[in-house]
PDB file of N, CA and C in Angstrom:
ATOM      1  N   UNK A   1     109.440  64.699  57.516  1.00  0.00           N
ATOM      2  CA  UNK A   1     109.271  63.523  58.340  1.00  0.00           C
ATOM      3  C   UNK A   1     107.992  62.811  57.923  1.00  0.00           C
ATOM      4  N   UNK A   2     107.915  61.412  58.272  1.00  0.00           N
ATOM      5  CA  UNK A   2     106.784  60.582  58.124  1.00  0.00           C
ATOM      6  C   UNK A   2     106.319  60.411  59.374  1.00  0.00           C
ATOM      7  N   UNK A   3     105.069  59.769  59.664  1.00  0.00           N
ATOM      8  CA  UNK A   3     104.344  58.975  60.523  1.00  0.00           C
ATOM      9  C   UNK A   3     102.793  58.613  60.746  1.00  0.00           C
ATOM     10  N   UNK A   4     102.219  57.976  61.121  1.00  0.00           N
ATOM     11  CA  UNK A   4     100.856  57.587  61.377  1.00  0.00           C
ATOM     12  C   UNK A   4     100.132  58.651  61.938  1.00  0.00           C
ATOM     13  N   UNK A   5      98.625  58.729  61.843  1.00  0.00           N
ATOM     14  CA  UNK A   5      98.026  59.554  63.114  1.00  0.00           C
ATOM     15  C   UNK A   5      97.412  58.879  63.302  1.00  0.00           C
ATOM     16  N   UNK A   6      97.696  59.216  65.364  1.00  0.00           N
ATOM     17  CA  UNK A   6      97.161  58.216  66.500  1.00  0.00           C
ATOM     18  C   UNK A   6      96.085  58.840  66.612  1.00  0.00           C
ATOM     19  N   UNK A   7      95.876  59.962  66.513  1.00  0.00           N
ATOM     20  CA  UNK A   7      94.715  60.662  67.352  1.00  0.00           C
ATOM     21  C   UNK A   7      93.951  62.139  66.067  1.00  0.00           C
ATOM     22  N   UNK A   8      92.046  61.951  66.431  1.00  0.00           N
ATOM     23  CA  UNK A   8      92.508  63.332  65.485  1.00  0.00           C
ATOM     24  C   UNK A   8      90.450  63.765  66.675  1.00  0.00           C
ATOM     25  N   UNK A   9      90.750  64.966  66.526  1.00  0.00           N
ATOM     26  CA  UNK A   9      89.421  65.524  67.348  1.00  0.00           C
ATOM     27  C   UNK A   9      88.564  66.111  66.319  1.00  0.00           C
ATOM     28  N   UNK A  10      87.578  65.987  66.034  1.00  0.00           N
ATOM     29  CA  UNK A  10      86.407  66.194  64.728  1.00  0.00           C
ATOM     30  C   UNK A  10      86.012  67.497  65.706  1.00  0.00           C
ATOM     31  N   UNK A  11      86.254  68.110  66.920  1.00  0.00           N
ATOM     32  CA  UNK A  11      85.573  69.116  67.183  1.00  0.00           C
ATOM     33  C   UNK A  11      86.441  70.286  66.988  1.00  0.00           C
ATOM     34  N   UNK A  12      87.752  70.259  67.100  1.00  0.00           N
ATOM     35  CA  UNK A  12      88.432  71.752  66.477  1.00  0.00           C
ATOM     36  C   UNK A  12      89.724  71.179  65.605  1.00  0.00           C
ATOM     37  N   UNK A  13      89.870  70.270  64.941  1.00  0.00           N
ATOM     38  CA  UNK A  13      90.340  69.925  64.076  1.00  0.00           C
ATOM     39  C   UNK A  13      91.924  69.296  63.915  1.00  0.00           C
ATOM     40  N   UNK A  14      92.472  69.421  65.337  1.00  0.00           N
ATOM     41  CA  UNK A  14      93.618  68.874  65.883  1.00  0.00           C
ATOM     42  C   UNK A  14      93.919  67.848  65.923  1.00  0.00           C
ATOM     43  N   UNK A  15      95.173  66.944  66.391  1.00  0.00           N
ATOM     44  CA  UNK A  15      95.121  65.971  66.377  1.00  0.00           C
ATOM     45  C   UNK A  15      96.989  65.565  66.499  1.00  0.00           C
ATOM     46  N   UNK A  16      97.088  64.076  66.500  1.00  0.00           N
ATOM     47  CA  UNK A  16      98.426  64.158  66.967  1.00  0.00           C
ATOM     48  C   UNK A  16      99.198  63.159  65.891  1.00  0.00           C
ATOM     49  N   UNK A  17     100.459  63.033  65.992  1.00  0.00           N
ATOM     50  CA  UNK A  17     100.965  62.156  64.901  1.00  0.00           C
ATOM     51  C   UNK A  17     102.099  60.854  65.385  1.00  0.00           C
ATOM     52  N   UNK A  18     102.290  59.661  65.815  1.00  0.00           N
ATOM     53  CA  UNK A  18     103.031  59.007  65.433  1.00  0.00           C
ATOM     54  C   UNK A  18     104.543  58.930  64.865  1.00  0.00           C
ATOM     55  N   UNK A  19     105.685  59.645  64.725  1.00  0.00           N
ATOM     56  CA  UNK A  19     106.311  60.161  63.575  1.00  0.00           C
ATOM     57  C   UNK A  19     107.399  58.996  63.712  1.00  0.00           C
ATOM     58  N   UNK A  20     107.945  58.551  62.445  1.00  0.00           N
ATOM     59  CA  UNK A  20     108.663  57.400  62.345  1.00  0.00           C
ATOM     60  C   UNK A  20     109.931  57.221  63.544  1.00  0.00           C
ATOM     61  N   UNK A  21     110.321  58.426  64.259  1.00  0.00           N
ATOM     62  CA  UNK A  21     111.319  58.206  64.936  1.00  0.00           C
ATOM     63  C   UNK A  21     111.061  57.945  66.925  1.00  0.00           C
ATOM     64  N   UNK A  22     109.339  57.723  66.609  1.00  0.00           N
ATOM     65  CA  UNK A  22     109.139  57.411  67.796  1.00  0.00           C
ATOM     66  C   UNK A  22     108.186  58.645  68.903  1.00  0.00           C
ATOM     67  N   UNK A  23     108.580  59.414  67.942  1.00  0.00           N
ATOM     68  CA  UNK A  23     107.851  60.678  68.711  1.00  0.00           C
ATOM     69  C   UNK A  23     106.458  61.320  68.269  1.00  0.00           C
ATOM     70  N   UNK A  24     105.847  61.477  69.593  1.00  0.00           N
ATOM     71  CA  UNK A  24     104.564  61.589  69.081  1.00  0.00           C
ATOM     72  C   UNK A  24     104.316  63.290  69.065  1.00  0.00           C
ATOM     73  N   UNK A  25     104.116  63.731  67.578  1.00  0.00           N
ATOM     74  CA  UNK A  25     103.406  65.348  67.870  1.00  0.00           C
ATOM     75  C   UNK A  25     102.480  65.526  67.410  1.00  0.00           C
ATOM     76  N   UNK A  26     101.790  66.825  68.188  1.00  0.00           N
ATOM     77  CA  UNK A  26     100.530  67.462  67.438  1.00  0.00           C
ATOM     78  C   UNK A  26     100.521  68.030  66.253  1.00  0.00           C
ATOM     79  N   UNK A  27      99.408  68.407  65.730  1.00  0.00           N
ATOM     80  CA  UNK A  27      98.637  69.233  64.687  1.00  0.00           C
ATOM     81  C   UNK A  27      97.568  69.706  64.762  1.00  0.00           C
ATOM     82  N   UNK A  28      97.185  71.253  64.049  1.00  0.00           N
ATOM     83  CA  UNK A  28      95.929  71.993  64.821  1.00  0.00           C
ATOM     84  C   UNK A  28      95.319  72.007  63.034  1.00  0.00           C
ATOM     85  N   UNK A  29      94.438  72.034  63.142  1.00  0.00           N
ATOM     86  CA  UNK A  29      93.481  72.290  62.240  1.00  0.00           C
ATOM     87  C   UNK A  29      94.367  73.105  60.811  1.00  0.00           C
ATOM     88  N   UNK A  30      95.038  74.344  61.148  1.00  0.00           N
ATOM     89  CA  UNK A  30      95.365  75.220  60.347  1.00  0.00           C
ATOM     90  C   UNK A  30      96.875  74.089  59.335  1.00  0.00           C
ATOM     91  N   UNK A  31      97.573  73.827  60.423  1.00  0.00           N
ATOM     92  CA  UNK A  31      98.719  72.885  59.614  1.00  0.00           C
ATOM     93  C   UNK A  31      97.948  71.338  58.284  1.00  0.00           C
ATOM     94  N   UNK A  32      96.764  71.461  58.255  1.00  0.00           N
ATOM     95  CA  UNK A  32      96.225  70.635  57.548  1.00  0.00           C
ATOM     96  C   UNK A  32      95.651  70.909  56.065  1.00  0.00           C
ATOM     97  N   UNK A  33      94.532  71.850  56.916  1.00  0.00           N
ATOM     98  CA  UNK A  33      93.666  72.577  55.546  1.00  0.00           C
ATOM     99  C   UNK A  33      94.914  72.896  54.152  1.00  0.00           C
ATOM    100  N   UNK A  34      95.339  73.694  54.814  1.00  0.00           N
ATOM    101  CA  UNK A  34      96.381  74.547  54.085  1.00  0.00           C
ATOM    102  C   UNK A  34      97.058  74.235  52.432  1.00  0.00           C
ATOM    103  N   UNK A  35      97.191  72.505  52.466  1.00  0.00           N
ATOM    104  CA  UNK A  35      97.680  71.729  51.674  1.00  0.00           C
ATOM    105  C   UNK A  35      96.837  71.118  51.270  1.00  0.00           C
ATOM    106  N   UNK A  36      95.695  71.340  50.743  1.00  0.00           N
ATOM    107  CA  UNK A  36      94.457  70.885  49.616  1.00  0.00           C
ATOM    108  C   UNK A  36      93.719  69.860  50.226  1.00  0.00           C
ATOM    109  N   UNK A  37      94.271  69.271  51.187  1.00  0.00           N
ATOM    110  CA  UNK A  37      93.731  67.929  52.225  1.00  0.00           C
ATOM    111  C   UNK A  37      92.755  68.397  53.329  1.00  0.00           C
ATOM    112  N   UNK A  38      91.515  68.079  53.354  1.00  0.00           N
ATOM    113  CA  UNK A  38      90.641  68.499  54.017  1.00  0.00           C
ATOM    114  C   UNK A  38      91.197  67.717  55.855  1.00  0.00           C
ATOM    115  N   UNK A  39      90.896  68.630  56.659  1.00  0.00           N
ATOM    116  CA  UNK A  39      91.117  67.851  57.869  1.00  0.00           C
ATOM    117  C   UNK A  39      90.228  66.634  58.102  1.00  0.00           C
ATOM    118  N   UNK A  40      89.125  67.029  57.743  1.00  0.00           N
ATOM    119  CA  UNK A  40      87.971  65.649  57.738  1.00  0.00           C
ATOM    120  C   UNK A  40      88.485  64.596  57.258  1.00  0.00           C
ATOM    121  N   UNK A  41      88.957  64.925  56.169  1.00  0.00           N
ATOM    122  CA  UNK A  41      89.716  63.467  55.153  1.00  0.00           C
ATOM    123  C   UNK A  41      90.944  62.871  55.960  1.00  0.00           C
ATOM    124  N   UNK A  42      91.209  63.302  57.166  1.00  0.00           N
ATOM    125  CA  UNK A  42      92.488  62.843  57.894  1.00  0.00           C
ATOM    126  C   UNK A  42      92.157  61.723  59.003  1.00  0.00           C
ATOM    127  N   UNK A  43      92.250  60.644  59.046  1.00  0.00           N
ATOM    128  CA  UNK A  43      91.803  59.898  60.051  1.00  0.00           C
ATOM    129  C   UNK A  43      93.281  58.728  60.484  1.00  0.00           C
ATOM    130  N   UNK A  44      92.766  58.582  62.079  1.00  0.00           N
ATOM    131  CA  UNK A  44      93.503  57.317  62.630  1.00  0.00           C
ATOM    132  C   UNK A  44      94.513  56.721  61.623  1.00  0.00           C
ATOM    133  N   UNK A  45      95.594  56.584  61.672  1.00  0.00           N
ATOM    134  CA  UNK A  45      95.426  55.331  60.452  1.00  0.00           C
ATOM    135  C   UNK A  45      96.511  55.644  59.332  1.00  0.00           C
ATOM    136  N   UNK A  46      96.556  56.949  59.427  1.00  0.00           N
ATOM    137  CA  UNK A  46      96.475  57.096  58.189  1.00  0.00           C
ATOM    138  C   UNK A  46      98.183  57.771  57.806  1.00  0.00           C
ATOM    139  N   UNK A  47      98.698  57.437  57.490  1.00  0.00           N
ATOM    140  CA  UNK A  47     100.051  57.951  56.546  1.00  0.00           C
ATOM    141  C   UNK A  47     100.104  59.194  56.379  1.00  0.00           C
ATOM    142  N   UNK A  48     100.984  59.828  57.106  1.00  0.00           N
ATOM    143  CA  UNK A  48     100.933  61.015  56.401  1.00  0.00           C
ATOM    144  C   UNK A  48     102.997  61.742  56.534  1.00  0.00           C
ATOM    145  N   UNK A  49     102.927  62.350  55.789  1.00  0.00           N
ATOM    146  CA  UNK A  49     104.386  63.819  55.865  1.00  0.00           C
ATOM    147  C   UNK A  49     104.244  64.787  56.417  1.00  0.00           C
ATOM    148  N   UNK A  50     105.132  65.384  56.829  1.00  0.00           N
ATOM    149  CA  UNK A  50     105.103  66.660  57.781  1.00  0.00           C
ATOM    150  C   UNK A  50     106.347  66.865  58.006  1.00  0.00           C
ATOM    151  N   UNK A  51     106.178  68.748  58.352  1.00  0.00           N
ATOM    152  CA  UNK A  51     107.429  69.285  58.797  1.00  0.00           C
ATOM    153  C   UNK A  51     107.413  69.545  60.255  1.00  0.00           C
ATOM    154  N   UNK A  52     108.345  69.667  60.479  1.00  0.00           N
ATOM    155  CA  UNK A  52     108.220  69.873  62.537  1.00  0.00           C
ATOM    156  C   UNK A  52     108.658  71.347  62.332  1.00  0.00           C
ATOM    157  N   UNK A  53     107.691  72.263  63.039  1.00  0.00           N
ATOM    158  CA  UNK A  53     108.177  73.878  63.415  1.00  0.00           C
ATOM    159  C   UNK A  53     107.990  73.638  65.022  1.00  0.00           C
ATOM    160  N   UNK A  54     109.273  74.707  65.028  1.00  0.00           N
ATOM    161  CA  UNK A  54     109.264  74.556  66.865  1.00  0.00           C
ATOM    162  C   UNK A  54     108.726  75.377  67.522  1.00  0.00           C
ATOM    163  N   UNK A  55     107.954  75.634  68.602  1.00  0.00           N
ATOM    164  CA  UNK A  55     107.361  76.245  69.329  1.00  0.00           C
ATOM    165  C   UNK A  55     107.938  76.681  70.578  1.00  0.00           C
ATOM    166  N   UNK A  56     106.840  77.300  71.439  1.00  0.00           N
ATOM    167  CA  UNK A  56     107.476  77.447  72.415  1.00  0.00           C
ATOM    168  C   UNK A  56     107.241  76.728  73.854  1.00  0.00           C
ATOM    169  N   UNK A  57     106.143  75.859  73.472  1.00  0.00           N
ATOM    170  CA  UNK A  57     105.958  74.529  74.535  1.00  0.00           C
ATOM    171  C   UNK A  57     106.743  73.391  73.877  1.00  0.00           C
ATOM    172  N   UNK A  58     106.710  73.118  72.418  1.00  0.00           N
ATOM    173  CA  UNK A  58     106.756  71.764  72.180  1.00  0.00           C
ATOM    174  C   UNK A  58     106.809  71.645  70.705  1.00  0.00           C
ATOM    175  N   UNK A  59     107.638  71.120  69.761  1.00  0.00           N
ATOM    176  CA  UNK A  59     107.636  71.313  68.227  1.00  0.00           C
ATOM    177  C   UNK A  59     106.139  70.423  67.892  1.00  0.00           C
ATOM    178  N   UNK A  60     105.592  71.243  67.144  1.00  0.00           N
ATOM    179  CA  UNK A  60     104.147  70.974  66.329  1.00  0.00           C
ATOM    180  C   UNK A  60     104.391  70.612  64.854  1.00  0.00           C
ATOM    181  N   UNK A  61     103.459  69.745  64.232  1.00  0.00           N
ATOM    182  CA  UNK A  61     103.849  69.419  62.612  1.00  0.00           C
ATOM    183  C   UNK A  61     103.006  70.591  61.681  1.00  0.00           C
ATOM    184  N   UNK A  62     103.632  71.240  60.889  1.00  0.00           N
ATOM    185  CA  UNK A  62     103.093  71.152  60.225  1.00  0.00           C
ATOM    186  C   UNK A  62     103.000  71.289  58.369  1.00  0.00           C
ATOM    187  N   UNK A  63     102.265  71.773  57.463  1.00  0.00           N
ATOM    188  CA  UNK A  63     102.402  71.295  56.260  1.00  0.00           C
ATOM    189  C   UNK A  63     102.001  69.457  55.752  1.00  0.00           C
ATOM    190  N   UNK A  64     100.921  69.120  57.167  1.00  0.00           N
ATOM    191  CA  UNK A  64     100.594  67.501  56.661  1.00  0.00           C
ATOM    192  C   UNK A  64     100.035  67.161  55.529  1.00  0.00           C
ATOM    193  N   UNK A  65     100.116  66.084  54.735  1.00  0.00           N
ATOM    194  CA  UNK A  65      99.722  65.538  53.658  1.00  0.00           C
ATOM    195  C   UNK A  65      99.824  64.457  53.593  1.00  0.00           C
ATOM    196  N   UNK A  66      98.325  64.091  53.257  1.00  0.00           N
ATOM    197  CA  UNK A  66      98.596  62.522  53.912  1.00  0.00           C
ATOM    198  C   UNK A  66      98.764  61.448  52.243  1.00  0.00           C
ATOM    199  N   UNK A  67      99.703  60.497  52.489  1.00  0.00           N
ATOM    200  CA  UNK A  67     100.611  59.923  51.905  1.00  0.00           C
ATOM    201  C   UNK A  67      99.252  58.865  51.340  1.00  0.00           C
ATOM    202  N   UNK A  68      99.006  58.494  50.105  1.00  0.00           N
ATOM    203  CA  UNK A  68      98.484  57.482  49.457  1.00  0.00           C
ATOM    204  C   UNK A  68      99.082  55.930  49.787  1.00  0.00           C
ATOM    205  N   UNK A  69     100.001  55.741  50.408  1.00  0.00           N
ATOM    206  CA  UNK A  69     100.458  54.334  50.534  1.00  0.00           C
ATOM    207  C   UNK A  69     100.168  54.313  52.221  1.00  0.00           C
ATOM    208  N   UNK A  70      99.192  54.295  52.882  1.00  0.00           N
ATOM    209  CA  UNK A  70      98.863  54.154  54.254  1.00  0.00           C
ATOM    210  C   UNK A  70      99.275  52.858  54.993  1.00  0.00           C
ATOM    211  N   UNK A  71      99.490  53.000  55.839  1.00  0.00           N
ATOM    212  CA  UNK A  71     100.222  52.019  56.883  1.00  0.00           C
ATOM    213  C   UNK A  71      99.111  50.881  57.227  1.00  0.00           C
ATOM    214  N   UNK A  72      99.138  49.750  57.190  1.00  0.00           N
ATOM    215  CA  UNK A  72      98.365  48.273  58.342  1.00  0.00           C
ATOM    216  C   UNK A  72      96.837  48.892  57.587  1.00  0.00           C
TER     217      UNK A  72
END
């Protein structure tokens, strides 16, 4: 899946995503690092891919990488 991130917290590294079909999910610190992309380097704004794993409150993204062709 694609989408923007609306939201990201510089204090434990989370943050939420935009995703093209309207739905907005999270991401924790660990779904970021992981893929060579520093969480720091992730801001507002910004384009990114992701997989949705489901949980047991609420499907979370993760595997993000944020996309070189950024949105607005």
């Amino acid at each position: 899946m694609r989408g923007s991130v609306t939201r990201v917290s510089r204090k434990n590294g989370s943050g939420c995503i935009l995703a093209e079909d309207g739905n907005e999910v999270c991401f924790e610190r660990s779904a970021v690092g992981s893929n060579g992309v520093d969480e720091d380097d992730l801001k507002v704004g910004h384009y990114v891919e992701f997989e949705l794993q489901y949980g047991f409150e609420r499907p979370c993204a993760v595997n993000v990488k944020r996309l070189h062709s950024d949105r607005g």
